[in-house]
Protein backbone atom coordinates (compact mmCIF):
# COMPACT_ATOMS: atom_id res chain seq x y z
CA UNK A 1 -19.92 20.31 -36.77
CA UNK A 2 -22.72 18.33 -34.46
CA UNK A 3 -20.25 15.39 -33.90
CA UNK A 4 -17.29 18.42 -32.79
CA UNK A 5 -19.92 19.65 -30.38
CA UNK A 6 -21.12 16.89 -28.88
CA UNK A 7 -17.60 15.72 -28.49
CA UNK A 8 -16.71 19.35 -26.47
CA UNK A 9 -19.68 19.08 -24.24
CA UNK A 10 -19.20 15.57 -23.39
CA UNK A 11 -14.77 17.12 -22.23
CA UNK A 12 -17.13 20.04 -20.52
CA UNK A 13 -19.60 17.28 -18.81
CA UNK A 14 -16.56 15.06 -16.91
CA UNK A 15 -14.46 17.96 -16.29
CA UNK A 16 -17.44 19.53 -14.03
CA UNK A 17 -18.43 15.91 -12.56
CA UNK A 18 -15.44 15.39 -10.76
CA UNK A 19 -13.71 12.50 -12.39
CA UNK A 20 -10.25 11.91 -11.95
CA UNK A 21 -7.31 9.49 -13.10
CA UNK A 22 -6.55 7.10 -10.34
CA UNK A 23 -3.38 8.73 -8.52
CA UNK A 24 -3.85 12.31 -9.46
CA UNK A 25 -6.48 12.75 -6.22
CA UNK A 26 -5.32 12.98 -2.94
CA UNK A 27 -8.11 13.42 0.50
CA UNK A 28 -5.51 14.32 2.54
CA UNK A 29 -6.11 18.09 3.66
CA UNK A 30 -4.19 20.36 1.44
CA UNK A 31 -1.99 21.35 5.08
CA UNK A 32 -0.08 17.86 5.18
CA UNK A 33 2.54 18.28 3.02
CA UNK A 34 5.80 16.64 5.78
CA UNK A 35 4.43 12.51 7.08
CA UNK A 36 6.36 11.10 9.82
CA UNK A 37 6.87 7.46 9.14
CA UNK A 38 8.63 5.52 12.17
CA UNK A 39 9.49 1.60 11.06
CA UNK A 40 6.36 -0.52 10.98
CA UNK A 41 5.92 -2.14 14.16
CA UNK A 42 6.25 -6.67 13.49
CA UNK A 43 3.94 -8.40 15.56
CA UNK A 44 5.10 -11.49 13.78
CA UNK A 45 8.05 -14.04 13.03
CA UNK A 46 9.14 -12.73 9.56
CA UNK A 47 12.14 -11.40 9.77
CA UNK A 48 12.73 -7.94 8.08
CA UNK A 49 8.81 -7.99 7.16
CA UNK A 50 8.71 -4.36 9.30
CA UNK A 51 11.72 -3.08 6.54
CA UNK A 52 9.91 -4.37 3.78
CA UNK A 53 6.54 -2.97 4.09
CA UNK A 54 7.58 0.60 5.70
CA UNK A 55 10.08 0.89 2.60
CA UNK A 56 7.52 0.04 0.35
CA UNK A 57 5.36 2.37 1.46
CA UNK A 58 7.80 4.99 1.75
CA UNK A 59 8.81 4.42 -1.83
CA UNK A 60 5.39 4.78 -3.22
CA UNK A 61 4.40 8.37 -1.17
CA UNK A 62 7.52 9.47 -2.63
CA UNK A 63 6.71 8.46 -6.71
CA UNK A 64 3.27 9.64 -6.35
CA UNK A 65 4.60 12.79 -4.79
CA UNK A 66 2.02 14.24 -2.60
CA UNK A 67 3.81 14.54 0.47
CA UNK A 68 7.64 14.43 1.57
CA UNK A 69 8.76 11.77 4.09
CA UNK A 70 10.57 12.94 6.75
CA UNK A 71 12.83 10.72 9.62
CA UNK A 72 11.75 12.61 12.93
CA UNK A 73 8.07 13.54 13.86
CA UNK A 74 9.37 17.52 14.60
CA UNK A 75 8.43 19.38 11.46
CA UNK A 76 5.73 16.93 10.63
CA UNK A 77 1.77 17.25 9.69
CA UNK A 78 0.96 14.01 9.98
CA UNK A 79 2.23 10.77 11.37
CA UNK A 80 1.85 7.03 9.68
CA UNK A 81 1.99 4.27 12.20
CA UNK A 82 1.64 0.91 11.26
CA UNK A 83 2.04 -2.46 12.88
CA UNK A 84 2.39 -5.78 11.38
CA UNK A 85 -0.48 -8.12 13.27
CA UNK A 86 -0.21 -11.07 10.80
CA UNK A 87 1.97 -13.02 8.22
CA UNK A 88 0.99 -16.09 6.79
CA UNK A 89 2.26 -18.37 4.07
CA UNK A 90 -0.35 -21.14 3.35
CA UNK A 91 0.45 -23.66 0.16
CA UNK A 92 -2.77 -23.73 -1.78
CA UNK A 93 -1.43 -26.01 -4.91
CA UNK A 94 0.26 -29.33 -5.02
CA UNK A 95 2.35 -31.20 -7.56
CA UNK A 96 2.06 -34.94 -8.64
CA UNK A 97 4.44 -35.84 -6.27
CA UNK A 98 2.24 -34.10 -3.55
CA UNK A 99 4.40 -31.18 -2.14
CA UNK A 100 3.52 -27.99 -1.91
CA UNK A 101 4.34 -25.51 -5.34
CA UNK A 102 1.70 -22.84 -5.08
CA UNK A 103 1.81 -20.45 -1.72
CA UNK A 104 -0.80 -17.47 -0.71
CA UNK A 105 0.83 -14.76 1.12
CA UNK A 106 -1.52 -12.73 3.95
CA UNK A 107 -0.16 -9.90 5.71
CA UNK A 108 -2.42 -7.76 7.81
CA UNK A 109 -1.42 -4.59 9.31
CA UNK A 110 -2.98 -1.87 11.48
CA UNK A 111 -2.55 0.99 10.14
CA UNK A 112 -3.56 4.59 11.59
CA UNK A 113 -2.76 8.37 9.73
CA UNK A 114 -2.98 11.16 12.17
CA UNK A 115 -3.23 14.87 11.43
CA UNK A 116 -0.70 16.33 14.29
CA UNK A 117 -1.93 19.87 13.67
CA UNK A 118 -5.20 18.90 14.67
CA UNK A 119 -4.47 15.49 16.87
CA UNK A 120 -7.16 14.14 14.46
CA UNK A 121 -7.66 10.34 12.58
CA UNK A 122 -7.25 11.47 9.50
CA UNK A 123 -7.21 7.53 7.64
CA UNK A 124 -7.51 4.45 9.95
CA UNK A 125 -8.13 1.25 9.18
CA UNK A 126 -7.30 -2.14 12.38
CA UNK A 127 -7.19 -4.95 9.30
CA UNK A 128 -5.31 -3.77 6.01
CA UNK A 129 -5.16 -7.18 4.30
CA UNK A 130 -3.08 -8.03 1.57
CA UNK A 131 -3.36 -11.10 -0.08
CA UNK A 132 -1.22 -12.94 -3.53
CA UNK A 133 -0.63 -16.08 -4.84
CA UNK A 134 2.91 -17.33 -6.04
CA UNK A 135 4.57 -20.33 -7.31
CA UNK A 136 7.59 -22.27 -6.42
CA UNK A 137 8.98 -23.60 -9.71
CA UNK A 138 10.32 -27.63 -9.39
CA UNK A 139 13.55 -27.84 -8.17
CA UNK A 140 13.67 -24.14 -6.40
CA UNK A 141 14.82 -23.29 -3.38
CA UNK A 142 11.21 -22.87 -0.96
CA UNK A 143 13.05 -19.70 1.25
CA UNK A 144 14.44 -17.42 -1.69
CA UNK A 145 11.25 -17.95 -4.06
CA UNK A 146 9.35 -16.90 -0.50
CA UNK A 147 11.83 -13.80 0.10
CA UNK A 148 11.25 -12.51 -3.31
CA UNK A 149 7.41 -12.71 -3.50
CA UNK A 150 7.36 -11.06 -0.22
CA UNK A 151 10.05 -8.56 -2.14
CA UNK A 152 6.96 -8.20 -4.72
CA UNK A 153 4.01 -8.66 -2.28
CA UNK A 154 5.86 -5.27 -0.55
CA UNK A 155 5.14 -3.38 -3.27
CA UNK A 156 2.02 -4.14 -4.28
CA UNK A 157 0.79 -4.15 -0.43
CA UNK A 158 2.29 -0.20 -0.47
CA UNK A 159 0.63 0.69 -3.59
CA UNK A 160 -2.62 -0.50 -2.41
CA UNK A 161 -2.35 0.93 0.84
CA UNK A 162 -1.44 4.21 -0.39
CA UNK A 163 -4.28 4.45 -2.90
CA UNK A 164 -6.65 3.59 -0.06
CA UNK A 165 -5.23 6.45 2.19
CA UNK A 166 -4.87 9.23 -0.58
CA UNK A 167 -7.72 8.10 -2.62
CA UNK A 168 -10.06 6.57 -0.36
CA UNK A 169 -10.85 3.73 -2.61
């Protein structure tokens, strides 16, 4: 009987302090419910980078469900701008033969949520980095191994942008 109410105050206790599953919280005020999200802006040379990362991030609002992405800014409570200031592909590993098989991928990206009810910042941050390592097996083609960990690095960059923004972690 001790052990069963222990156990009940302990649900009571982290119920009342506020904890919370990461991507059932959201800071964005409870009136934003339409974002405006123009293409990302490419500062850089990557071609289709801009795609990439705007799709990503469009892709994760919409599984986590917290607001609903719409294609003009009429109608909308809030606007997501971002622009692409860097993209770089640095080899970090080398084979026996001394070429290049292990690559870091950087992308940094402005990125700035504003409240248009209130023409206020409502999430802002001038250097979102994003940084992973990936491997080009012997033998593979340098340009499609690179296209498909930026394919993955576009996801992952979304999911931890949008946890950032909605979460504030």
């Amino acid at each position: 009987m001790r052990v069963a109410v222990f156990v009940l105050s302990l649900c009571l206790i982290s119920v009342q302090c506020g904890y919370h599953l990461r991507g059932t919280g959201s800071f964005l005020p409870s009136h934003i419910q339409k974002v405006y999200l123009p293409m990302f802006k490419n500062l850089t040379t990557r071609f289709d980078l801009d795609r990439k990362l705007t799709q990503g991030v469009i892709d994760e609002l919409v599984i986590r469900g917290k607001v609903e992405i719409i294609s003009t800014q009429e109608g909308a409570d809030a606007r997501l701008l971002g622009e692409i200031t860097s993209f770089r592909v640095n080899p970090i590993g080398f084979s026996e033969g001394a070429t290049a098989d292990r690559y870091n991928i950087s992308i940094v990206v402005k990125i700035v949520l504003r409240d248009l009810a209130n023409n206020k910042v409502i999430f802002s941050h001038p250097n979102f980095i994003y940084q992973e390592d990936y491997e080009v097996p012997e033998g593979s083609d340098f340009e499609s191994v690179e296209t498909e960990a930026i394919d993955s690095v576009s996801e992952k960059f979304a999911r931890s942008l949008v946890i950032s923004m909605l979460e504030g972690f």
